[in-house]
PDB file of N, CA and C in Angstrom:
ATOM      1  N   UNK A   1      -1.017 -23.079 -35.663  1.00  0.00           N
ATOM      2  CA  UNK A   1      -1.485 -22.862 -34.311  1.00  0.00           C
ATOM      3  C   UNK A   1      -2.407 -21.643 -34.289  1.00  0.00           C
ATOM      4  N   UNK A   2      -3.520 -21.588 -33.850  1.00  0.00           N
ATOM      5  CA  UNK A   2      -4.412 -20.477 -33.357  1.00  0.00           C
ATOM      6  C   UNK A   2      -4.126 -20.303 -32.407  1.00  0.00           C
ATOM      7  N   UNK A   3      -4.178 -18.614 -31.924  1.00  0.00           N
ATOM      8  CA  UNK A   3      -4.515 -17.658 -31.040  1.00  0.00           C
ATOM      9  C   UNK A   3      -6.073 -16.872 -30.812  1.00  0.00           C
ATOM     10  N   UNK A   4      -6.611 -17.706 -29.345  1.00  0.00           N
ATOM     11  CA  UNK A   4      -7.304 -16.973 -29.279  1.00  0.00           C
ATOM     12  C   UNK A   4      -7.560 -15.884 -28.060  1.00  0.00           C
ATOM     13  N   UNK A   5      -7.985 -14.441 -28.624  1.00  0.00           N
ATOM     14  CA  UNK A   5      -7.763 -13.676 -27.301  1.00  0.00           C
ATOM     15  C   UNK A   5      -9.244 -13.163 -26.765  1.00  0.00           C
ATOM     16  N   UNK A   6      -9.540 -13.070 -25.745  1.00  0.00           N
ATOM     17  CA  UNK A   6     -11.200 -12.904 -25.638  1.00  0.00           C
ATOM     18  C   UNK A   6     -10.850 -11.807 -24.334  1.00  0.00           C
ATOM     19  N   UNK A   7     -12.013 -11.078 -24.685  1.00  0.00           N
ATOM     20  CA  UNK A   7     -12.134  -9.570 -23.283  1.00  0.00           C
ATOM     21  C   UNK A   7     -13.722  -9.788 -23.408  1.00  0.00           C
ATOM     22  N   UNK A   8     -14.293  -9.119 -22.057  1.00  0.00           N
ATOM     23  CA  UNK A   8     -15.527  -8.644 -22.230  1.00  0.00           C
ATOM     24  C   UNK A   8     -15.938  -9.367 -21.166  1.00  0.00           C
ATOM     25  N   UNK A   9     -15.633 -10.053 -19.946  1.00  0.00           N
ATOM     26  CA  UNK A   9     -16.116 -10.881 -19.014  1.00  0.00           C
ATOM     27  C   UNK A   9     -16.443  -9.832 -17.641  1.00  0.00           C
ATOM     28  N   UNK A  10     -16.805 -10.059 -16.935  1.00  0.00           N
ATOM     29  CA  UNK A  10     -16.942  -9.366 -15.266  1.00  0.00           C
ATOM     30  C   UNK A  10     -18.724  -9.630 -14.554  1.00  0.00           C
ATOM     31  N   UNK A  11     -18.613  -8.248 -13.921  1.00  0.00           N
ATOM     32  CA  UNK A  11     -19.811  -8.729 -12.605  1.00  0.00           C
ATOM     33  C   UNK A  11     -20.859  -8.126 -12.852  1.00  0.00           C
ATOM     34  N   UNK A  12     -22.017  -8.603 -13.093  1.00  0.00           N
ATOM     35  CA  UNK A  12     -23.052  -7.854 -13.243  1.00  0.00           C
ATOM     36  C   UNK A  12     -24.529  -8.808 -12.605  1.00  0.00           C
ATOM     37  N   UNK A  13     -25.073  -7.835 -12.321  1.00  0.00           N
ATOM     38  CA  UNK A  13     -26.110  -7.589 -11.696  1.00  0.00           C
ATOM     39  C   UNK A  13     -27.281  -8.986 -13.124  1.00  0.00           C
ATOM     40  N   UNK A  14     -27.786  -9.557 -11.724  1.00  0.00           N
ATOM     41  CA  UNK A  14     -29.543 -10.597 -12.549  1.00  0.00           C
ATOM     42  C   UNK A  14     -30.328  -9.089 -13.263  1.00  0.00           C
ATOM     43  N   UNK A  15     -30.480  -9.885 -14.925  1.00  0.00           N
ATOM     44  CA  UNK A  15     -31.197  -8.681 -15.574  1.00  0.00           C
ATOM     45  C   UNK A  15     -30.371  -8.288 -16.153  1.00  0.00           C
ATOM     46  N   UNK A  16     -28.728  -8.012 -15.997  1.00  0.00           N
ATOM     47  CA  UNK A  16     -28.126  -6.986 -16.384  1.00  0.00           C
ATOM     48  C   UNK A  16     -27.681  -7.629 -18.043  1.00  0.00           C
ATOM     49  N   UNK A  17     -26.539  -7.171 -18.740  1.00  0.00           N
ATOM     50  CA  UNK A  17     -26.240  -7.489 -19.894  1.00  0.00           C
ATOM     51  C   UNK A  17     -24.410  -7.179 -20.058  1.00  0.00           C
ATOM     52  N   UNK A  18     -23.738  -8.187 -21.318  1.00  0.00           N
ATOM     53  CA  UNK A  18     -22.484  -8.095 -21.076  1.00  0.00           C
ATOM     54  C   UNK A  18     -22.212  -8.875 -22.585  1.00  0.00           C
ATOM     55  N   UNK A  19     -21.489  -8.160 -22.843  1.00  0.00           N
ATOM     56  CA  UNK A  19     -20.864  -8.112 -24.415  1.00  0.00           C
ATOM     57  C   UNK A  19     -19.405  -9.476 -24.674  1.00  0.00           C
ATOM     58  N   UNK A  20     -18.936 -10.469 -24.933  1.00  0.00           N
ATOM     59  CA  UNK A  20     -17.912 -10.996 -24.712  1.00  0.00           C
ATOM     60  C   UNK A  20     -17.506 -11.035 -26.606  1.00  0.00           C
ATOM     61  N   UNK A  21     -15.698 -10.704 -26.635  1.00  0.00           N
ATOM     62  CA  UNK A  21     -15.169 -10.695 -28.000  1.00  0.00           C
ATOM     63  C   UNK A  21     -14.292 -11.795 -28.076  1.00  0.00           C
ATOM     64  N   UNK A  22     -13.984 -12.133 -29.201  1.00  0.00           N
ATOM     65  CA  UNK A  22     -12.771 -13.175 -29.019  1.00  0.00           C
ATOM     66  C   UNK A  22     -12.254 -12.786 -30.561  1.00  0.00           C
ATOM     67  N   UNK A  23     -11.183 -12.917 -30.567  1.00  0.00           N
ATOM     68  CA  UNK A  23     -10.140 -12.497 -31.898  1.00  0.00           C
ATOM     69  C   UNK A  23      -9.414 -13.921 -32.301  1.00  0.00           C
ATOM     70  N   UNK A  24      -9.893 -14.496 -33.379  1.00  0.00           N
ATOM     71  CA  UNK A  24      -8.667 -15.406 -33.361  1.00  0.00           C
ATOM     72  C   UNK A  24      -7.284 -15.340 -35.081  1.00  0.00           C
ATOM     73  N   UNK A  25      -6.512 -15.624 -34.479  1.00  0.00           N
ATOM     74  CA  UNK A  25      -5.462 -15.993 -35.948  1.00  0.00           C
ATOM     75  C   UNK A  25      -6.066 -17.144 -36.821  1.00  0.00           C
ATOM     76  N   UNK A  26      -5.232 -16.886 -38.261  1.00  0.00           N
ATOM     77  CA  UNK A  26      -5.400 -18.053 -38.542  1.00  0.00           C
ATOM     78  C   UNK A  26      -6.644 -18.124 -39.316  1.00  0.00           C
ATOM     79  N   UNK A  27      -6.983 -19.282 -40.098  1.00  0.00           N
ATOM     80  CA  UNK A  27      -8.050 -19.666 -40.482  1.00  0.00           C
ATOM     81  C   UNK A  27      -9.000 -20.936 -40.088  1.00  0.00           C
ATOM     82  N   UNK A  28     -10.120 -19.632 -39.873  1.00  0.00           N
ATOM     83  CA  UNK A  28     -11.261 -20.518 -39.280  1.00  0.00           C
ATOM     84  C   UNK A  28     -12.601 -20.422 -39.999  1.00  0.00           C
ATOM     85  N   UNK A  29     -13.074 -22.012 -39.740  1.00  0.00           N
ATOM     86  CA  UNK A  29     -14.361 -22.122 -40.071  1.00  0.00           C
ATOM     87  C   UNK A  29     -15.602 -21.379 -38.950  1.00  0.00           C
ATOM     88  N   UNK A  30     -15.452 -22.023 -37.707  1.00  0.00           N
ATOM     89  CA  UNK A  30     -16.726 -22.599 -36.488  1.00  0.00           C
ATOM     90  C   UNK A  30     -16.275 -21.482 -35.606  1.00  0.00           C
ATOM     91  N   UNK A  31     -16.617 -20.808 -34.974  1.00  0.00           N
ATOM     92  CA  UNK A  31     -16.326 -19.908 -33.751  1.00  0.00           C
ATOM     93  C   UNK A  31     -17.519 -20.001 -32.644  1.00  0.00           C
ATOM     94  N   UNK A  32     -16.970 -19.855 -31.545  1.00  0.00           N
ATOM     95  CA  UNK A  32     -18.250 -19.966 -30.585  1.00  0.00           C
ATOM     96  C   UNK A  32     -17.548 -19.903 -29.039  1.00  0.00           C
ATOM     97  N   UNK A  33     -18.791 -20.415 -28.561  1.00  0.00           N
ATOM     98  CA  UNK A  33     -18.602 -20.050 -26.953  1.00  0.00           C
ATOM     99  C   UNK A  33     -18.486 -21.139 -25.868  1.00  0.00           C
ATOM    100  N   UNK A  34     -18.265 -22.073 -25.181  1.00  0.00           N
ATOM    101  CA  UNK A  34     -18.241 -22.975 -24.099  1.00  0.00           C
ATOM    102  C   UNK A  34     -18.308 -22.415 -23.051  1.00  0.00           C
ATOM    103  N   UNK A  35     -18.912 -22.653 -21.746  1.00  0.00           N
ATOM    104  CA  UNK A  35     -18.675 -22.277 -20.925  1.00  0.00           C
ATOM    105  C   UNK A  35     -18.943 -23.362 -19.295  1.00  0.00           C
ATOM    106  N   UNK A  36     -18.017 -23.218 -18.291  1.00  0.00           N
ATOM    107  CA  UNK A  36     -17.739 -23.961 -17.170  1.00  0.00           C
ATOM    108  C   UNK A  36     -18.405 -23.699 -15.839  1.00  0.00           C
ATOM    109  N   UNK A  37     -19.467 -24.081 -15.116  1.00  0.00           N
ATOM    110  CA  UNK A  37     -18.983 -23.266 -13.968  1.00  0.00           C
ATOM    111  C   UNK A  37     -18.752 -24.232 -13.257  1.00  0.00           C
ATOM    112  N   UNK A  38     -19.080 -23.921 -11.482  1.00  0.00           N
ATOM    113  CA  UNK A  38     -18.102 -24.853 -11.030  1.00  0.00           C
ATOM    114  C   UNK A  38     -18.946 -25.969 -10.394  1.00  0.00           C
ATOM    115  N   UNK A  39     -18.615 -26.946 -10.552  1.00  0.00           N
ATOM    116  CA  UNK A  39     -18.795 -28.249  -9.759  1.00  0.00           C
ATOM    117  C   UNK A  39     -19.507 -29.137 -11.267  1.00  0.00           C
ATOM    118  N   UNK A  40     -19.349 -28.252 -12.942  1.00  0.00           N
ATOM    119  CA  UNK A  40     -20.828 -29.211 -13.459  1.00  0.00           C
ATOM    120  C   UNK A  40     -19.710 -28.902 -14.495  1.00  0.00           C
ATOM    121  N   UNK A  41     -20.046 -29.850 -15.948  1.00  0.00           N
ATOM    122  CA  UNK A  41     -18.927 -30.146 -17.142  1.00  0.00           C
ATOM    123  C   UNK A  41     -19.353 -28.408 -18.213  1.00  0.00           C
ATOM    124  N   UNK A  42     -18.174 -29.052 -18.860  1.00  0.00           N
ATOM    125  CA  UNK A  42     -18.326 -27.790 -19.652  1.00  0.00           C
ATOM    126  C   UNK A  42     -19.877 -27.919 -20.894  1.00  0.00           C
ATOM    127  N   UNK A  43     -20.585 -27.054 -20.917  1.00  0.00           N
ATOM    128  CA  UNK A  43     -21.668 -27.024 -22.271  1.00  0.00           C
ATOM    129  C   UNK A  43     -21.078 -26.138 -23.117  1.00  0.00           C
ATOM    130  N   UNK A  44     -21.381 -26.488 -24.461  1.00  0.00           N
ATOM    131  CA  UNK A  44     -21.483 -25.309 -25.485  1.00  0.00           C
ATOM    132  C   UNK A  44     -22.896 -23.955 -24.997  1.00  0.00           C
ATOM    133  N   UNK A  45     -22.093 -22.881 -25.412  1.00  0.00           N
ATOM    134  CA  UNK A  45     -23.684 -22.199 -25.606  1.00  0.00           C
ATOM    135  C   UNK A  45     -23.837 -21.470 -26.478  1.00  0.00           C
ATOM    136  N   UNK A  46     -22.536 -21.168 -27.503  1.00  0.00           N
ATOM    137  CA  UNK A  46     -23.372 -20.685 -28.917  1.00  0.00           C
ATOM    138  C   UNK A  46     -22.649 -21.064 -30.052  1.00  0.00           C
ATOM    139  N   UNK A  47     -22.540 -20.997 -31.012  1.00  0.00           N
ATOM    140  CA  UNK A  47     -21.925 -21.705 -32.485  1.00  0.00           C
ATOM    141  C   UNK A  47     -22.365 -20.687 -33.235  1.00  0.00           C
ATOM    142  N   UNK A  48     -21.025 -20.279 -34.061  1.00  0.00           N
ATOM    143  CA  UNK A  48     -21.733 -19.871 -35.345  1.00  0.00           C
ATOM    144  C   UNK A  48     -20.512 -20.444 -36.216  1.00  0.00           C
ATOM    145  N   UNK A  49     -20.738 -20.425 -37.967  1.00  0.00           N
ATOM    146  CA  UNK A  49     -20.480 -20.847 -38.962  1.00  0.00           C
ATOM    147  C   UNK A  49     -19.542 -19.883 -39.753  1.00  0.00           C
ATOM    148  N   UNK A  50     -18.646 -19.705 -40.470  1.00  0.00           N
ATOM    149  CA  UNK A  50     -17.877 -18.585 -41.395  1.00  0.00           C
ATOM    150  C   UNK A  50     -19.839 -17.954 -42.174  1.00  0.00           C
ATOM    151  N   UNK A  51     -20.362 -18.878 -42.630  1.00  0.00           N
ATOM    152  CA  UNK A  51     -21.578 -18.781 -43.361  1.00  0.00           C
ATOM    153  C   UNK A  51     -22.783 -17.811 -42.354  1.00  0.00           C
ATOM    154  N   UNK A  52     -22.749 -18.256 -41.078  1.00  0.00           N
ATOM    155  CA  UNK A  52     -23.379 -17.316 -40.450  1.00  0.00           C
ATOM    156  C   UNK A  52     -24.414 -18.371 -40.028  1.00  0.00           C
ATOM    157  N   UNK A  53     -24.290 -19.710 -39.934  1.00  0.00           N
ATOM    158  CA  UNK A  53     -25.583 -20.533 -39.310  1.00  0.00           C
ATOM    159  C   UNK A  53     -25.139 -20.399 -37.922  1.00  0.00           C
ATOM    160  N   UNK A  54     -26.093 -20.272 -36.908  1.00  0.00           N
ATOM    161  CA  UNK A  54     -25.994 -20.111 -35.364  1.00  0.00           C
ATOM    162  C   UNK A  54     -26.835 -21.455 -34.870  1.00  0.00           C
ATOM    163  N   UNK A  55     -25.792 -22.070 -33.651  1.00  0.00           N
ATOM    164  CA  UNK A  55     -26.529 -22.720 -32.652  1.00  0.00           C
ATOM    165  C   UNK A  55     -26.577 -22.191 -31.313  1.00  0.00           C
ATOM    166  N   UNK A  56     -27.666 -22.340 -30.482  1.00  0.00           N
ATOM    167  CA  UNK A  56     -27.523 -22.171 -29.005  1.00  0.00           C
ATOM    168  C   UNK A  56     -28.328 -23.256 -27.757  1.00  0.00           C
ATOM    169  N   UNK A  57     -27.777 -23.131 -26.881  1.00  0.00           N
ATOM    170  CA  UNK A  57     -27.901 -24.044 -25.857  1.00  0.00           C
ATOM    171  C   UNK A  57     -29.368 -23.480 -25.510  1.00  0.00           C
ATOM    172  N   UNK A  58     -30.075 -24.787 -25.630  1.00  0.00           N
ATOM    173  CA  UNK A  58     -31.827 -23.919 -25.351  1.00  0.00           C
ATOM    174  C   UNK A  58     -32.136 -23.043 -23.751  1.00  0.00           C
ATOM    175  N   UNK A  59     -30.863 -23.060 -23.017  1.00  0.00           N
ATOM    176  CA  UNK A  59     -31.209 -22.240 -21.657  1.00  0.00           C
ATOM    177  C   UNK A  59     -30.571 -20.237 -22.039  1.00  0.00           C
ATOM    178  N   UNK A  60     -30.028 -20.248 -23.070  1.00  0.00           N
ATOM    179  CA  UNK A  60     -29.520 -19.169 -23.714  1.00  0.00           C
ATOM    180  C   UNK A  60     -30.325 -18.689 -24.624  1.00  0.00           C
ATOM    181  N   UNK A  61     -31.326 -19.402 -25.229  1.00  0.00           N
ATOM    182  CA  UNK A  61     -32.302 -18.880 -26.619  1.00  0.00           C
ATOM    183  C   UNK A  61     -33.084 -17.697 -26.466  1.00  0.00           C
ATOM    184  N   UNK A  62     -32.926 -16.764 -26.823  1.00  0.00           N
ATOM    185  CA  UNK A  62     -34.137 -15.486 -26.839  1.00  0.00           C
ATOM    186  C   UNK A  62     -33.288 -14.374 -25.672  1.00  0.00           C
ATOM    187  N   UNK A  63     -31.814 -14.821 -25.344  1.00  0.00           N
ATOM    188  CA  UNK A  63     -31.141 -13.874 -24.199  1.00  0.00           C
ATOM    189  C   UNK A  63     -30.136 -13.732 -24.701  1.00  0.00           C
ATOM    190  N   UNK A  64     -29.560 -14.483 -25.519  1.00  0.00           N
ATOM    191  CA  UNK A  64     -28.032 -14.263 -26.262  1.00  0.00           C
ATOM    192  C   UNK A  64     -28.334 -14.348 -27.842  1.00  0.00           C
ATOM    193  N   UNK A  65     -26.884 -13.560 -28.212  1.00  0.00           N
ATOM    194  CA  UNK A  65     -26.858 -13.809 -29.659  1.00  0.00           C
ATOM    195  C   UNK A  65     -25.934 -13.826 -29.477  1.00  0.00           C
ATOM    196  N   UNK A  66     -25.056 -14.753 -30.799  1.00  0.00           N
ATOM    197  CA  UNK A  66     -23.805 -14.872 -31.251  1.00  0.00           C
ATOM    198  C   UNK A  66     -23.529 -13.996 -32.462  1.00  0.00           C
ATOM    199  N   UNK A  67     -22.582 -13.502 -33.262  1.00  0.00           N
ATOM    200  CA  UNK A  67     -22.467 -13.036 -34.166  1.00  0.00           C
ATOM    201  C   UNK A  67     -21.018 -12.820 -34.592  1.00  0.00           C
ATOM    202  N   UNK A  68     -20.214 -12.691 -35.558  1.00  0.00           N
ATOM    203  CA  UNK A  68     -19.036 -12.871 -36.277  1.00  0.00           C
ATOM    204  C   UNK A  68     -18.623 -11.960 -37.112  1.00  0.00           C
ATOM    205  N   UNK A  69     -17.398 -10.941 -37.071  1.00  0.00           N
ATOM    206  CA  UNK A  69     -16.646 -10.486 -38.338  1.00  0.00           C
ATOM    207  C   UNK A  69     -15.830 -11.501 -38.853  1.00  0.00           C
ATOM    208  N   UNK A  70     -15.853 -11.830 -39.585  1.00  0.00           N
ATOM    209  CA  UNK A  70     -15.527 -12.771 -40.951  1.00  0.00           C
ATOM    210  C   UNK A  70     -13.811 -11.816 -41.330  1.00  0.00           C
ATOM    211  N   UNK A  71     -14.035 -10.815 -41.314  1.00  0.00           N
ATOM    212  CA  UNK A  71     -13.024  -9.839 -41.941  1.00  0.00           C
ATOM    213  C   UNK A  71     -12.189  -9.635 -40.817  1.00  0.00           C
ATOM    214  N   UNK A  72     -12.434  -9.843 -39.642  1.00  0.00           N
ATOM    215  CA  UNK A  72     -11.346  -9.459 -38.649  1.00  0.00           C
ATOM    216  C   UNK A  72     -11.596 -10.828 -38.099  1.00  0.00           C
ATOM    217  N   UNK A  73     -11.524 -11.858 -38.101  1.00  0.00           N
ATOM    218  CA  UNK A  73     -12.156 -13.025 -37.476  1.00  0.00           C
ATOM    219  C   UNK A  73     -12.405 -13.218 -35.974  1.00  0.00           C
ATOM    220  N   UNK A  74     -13.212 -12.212 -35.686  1.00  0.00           N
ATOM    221  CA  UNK A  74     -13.782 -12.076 -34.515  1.00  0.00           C
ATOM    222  C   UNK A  74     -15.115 -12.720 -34.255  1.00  0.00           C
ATOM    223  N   UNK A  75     -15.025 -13.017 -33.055  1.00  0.00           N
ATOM    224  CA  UNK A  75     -16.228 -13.709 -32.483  1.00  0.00           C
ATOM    225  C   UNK A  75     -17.514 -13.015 -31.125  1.00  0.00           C
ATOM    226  N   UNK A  76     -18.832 -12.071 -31.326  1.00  0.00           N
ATOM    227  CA  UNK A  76     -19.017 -11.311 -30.505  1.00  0.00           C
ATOM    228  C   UNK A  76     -20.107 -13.027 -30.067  1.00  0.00           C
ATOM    229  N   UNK A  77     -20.593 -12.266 -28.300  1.00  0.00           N
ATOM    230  CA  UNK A  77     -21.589 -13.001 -27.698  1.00  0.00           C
ATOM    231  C   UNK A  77     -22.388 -11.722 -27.046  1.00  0.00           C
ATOM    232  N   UNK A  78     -23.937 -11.415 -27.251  1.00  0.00           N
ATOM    233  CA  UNK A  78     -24.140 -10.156 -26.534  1.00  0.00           C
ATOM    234  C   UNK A  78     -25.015 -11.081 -25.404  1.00  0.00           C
ATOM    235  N   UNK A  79     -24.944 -10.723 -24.118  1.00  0.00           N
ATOM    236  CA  UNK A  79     -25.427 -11.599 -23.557  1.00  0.00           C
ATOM    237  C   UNK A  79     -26.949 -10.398 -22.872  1.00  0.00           C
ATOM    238  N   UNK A  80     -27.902 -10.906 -22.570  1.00  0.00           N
ATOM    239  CA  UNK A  80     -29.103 -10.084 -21.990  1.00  0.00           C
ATOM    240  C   UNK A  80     -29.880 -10.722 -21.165  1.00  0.00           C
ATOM    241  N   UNK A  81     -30.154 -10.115 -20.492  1.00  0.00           N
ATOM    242  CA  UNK A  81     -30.924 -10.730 -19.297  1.00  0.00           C
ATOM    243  C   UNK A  81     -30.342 -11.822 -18.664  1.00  0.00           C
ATOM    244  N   UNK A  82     -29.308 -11.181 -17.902  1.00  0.00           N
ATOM    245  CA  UNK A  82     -28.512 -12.225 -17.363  1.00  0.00           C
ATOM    246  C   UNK A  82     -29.318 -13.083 -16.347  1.00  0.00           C
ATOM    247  N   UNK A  83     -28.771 -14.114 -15.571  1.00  0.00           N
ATOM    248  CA  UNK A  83     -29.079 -14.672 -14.425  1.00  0.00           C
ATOM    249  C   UNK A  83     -28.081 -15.526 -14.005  1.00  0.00           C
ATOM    250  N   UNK A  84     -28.384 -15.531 -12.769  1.00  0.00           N
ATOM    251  CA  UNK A  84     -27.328 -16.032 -11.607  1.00  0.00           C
ATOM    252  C   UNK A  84     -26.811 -17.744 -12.176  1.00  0.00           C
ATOM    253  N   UNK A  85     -27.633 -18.001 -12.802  1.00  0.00           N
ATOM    254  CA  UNK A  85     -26.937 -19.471 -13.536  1.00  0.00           C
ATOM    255  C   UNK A  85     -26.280 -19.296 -14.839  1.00  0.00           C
ATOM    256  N   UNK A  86     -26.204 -18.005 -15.069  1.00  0.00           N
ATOM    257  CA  UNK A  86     -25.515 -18.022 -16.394  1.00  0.00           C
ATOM    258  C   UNK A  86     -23.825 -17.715 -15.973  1.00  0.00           C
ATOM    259  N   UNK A  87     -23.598 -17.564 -13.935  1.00  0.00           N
ATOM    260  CA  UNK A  87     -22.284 -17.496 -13.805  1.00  0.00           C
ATOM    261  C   UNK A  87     -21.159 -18.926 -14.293  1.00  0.00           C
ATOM    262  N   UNK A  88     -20.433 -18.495 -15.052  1.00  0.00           N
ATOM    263  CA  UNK A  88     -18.943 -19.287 -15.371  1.00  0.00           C
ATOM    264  C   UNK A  88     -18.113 -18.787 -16.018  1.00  0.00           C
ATOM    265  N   UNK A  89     -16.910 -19.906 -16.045  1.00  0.00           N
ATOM    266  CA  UNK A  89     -16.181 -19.805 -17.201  1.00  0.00           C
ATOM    267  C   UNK A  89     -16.309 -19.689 -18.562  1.00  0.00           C
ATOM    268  N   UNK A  90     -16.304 -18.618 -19.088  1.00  0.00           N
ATOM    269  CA  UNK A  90     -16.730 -18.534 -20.644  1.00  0.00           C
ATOM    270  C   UNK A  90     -15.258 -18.864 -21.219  1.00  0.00           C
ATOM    271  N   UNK A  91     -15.355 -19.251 -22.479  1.00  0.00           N
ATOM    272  CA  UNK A  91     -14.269 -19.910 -23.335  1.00  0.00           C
ATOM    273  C   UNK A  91     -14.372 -19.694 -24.592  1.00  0.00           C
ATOM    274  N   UNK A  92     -13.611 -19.241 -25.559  1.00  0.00           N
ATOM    275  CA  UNK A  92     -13.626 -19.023 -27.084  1.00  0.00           C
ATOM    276  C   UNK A  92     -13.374 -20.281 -27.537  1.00  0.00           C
ATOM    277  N   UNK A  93     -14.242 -20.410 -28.609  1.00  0.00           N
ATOM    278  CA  UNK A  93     -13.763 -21.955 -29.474  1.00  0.00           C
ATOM    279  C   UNK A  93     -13.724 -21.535 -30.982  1.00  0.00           C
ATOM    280  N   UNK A  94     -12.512 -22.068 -31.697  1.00  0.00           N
ATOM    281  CA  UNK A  94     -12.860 -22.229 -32.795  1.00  0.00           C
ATOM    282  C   UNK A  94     -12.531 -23.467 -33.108  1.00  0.00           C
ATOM    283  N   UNK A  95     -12.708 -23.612 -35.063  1.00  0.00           N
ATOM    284  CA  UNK A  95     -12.374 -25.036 -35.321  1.00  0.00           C
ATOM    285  C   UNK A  95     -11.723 -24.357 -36.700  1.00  0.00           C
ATOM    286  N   UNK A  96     -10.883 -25.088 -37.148  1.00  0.00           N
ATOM    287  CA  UNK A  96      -9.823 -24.613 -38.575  1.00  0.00           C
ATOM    288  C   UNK A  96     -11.057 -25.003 -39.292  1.00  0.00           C
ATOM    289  N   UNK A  97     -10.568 -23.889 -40.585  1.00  0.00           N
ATOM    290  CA  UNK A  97     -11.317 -24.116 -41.759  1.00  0.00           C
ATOM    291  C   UNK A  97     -11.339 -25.526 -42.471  1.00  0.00           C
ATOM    292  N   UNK A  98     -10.424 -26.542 -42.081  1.00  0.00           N
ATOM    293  CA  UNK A  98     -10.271 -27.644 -42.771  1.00  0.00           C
ATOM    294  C   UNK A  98     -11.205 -28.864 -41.655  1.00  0.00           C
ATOM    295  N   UNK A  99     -11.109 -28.338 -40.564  1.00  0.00           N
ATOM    296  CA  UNK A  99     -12.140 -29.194 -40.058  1.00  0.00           C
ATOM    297  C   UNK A  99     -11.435 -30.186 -38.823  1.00  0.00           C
ATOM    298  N   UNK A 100      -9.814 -29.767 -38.888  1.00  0.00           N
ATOM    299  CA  UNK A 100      -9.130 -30.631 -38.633  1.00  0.00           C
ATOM    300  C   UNK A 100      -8.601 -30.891 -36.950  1.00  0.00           C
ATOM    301  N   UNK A 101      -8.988 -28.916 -36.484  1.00  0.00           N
ATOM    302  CA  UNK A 101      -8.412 -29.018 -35.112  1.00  0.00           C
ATOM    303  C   UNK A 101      -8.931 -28.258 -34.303  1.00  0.00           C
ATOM    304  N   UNK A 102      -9.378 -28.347 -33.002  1.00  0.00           N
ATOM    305  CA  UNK A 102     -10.287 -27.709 -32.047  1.00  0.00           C
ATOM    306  C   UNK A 102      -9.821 -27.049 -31.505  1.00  0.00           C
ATOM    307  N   UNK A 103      -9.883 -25.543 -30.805  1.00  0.00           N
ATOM    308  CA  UNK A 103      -9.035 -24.593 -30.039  1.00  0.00           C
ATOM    309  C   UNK A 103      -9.992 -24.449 -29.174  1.00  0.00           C
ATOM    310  N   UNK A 104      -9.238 -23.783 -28.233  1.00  0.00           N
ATOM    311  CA  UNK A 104     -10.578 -23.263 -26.874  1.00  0.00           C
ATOM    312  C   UNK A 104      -9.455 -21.660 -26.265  1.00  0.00           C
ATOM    313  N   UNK A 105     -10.059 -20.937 -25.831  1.00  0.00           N
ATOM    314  CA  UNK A 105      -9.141 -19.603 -25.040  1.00  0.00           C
ATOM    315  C   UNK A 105      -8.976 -20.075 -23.635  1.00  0.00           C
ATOM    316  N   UNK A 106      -8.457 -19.302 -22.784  1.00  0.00           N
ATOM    317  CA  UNK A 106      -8.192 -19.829 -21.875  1.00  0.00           C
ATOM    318  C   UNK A 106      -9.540 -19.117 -20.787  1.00  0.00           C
ATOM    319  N   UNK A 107     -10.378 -18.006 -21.597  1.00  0.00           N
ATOM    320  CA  UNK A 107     -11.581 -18.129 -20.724  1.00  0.00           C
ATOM    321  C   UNK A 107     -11.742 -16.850 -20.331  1.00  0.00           C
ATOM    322  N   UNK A 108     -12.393 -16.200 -20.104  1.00  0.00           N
ATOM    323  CA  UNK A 108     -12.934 -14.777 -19.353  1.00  0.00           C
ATOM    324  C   UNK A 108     -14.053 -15.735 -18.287  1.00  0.00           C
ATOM    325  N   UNK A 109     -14.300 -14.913 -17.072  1.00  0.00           N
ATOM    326  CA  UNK A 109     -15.328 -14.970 -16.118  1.00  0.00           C
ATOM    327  C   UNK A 109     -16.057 -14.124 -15.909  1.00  0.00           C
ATOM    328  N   UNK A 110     -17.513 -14.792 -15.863  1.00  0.00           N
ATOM    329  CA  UNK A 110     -18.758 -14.047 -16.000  1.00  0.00           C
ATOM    330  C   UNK A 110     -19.492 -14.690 -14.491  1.00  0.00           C
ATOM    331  N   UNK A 111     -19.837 -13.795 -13.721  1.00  0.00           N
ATOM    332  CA  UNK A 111     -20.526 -13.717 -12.537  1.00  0.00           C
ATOM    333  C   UNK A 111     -21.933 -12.460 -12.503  1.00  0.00           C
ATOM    334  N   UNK A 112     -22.732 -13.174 -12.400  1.00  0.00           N
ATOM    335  CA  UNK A 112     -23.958 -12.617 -12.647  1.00  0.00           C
ATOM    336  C   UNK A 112     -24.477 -12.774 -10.711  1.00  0.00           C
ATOM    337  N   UNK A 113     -24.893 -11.753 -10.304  1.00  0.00           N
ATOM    338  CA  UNK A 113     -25.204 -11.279  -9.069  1.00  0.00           C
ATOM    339  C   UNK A 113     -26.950 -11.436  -8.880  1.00  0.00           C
ATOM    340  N   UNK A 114     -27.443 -11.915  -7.805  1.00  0.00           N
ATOM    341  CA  UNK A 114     -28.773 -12.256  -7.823  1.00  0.00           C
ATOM    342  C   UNK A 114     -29.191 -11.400  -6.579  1.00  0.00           C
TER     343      UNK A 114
END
């Protein structure tokens, strides 16, 4: 079973910027980010690899980065230049190193102010 624990969510200002962590147990391959808001399904918006390959949701490209300690198996998201559509539910994801089972956190909230 994975544990995942994530901090780094709250209110900030269109323009502004916001750091999100996630820690998980266990061994993992895939770490990344999902996120909800309300009335529309959940999207991915970033991926990264134990290896360090990154994906992102093309409305996130050139404003976020994803990035990973491998050694503490942490998962950072730096987020920049926020905007008022980037408010939701953010969610930690990983996937086991074997490929076998999907986790999600139970979410930090990010509200971006316009």
């Amino acid at each position: 079973q994975v544990q995942l624990v994530e901090s780094g969510g709250g209110l900030v200002q269109a323009g502004g910027s916001l750091r999100l962590s996630c820690a998980a147990s266990g061994s993992i391959y895939t770490m990344g980010w999902y996120r909800q808001a309300l009335g529309k399904q959940r999207e991915v918006v970033a991926l990264i690899t134990r290896g360090g390959l990154t994906t992102y949701v093309d409305s996130v490209k050139g404003r976020f980065t994803i990035s990973r300690d491998n050694g503490k198996n942490t998962v950072f998201l730096q987020m920049n230049s926020l905007k008022a559509e980037d408010t939701a539910l953010y969610s930690c994801y990983a996937r086991t190193f074997d490929r076998s089972s999907d986790y999600w956190g139970q979410g930090t909230q990010v509200t971006v102010s316009s």
